[in-house]
Protein backbone atom coordinates (compact mmCIF):
# COMPACT_ATOMS: atom_id res chain seq x y z
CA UNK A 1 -6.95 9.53 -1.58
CA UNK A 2 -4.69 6.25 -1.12
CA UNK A 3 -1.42 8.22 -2.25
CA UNK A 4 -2.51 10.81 0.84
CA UNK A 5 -2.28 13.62 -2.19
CA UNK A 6 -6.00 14.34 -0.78
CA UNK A 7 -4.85 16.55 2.57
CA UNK A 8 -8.62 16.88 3.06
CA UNK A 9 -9.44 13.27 3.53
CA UNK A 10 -8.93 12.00 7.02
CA UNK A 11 -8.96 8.30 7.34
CA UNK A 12 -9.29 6.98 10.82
CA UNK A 13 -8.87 2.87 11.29
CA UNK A 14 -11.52 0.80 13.08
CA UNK A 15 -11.38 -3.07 13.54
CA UNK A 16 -12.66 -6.12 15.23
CA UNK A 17 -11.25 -9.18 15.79
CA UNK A 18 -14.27 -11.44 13.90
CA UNK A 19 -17.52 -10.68 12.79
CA UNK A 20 -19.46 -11.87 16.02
CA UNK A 21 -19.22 -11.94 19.43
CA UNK A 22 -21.87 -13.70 21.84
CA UNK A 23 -24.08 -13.94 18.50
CA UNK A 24 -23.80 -10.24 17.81
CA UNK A 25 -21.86 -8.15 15.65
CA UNK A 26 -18.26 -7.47 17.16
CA UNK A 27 -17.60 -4.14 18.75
CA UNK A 28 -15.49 -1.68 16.49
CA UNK A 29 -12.34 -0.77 18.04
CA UNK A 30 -10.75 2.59 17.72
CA UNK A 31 -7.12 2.37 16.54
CA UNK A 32 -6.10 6.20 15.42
CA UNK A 33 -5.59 7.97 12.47
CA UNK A 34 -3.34 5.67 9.95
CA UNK A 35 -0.88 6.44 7.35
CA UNK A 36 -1.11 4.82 3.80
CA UNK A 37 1.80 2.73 3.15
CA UNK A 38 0.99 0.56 -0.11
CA UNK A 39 -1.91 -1.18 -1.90
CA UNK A 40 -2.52 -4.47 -4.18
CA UNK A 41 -4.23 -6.08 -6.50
CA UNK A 42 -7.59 -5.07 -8.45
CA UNK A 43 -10.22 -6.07 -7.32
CA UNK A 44 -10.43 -6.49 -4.32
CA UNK A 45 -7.38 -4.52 -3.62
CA UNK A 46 -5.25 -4.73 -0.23
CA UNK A 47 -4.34 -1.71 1.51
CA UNK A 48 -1.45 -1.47 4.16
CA UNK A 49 -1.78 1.28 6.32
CA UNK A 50 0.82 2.33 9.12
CA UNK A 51 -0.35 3.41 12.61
CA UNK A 52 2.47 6.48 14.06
CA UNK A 53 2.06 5.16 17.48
CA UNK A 54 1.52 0.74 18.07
CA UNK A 55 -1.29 -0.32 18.91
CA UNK A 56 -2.42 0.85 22.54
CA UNK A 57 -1.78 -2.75 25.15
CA UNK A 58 -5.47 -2.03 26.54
CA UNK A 59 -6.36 -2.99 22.43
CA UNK A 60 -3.93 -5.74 21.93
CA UNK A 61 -5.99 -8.56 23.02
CA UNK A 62 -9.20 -7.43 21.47
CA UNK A 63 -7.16 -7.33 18.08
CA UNK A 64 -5.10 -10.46 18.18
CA UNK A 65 -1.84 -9.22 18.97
CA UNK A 66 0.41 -10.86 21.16
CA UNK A 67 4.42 -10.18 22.77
């Protein structure tokens, strides 16, 4: 599935920006449909994944990103 040799697996890419906000779980936010770029390690393993359009500005904040 991480090579993308799987054309039946669709991975779509959620995050939050911390695990808690006003003392409950974070809201999940919607980021697209990512592209696999590269992976590390063994256990646990880092995946890098590469989103065809940026991230939407409305998003930004929620997720960190700045300029």
């Amino acid at each position: 599935m991480l090579s993308g040799a799987d054309d039946k697996a669709r991975v779509h890419l959620f995050v939050r920006n911390g695990k808690l906000r006003n003392g409950k779980a974070a809201p999940l936010l919607y980021c697209g449909r990512p592209e696999f770029e590269s992976w590390e390690g063994e256990g646990p393993i880092t995946v890098t994944w590469r989103l065809s359009l940026p991230a939407p500005e409305h998003l930004r904040p929620g997720l960190g990103i700045t300029g």
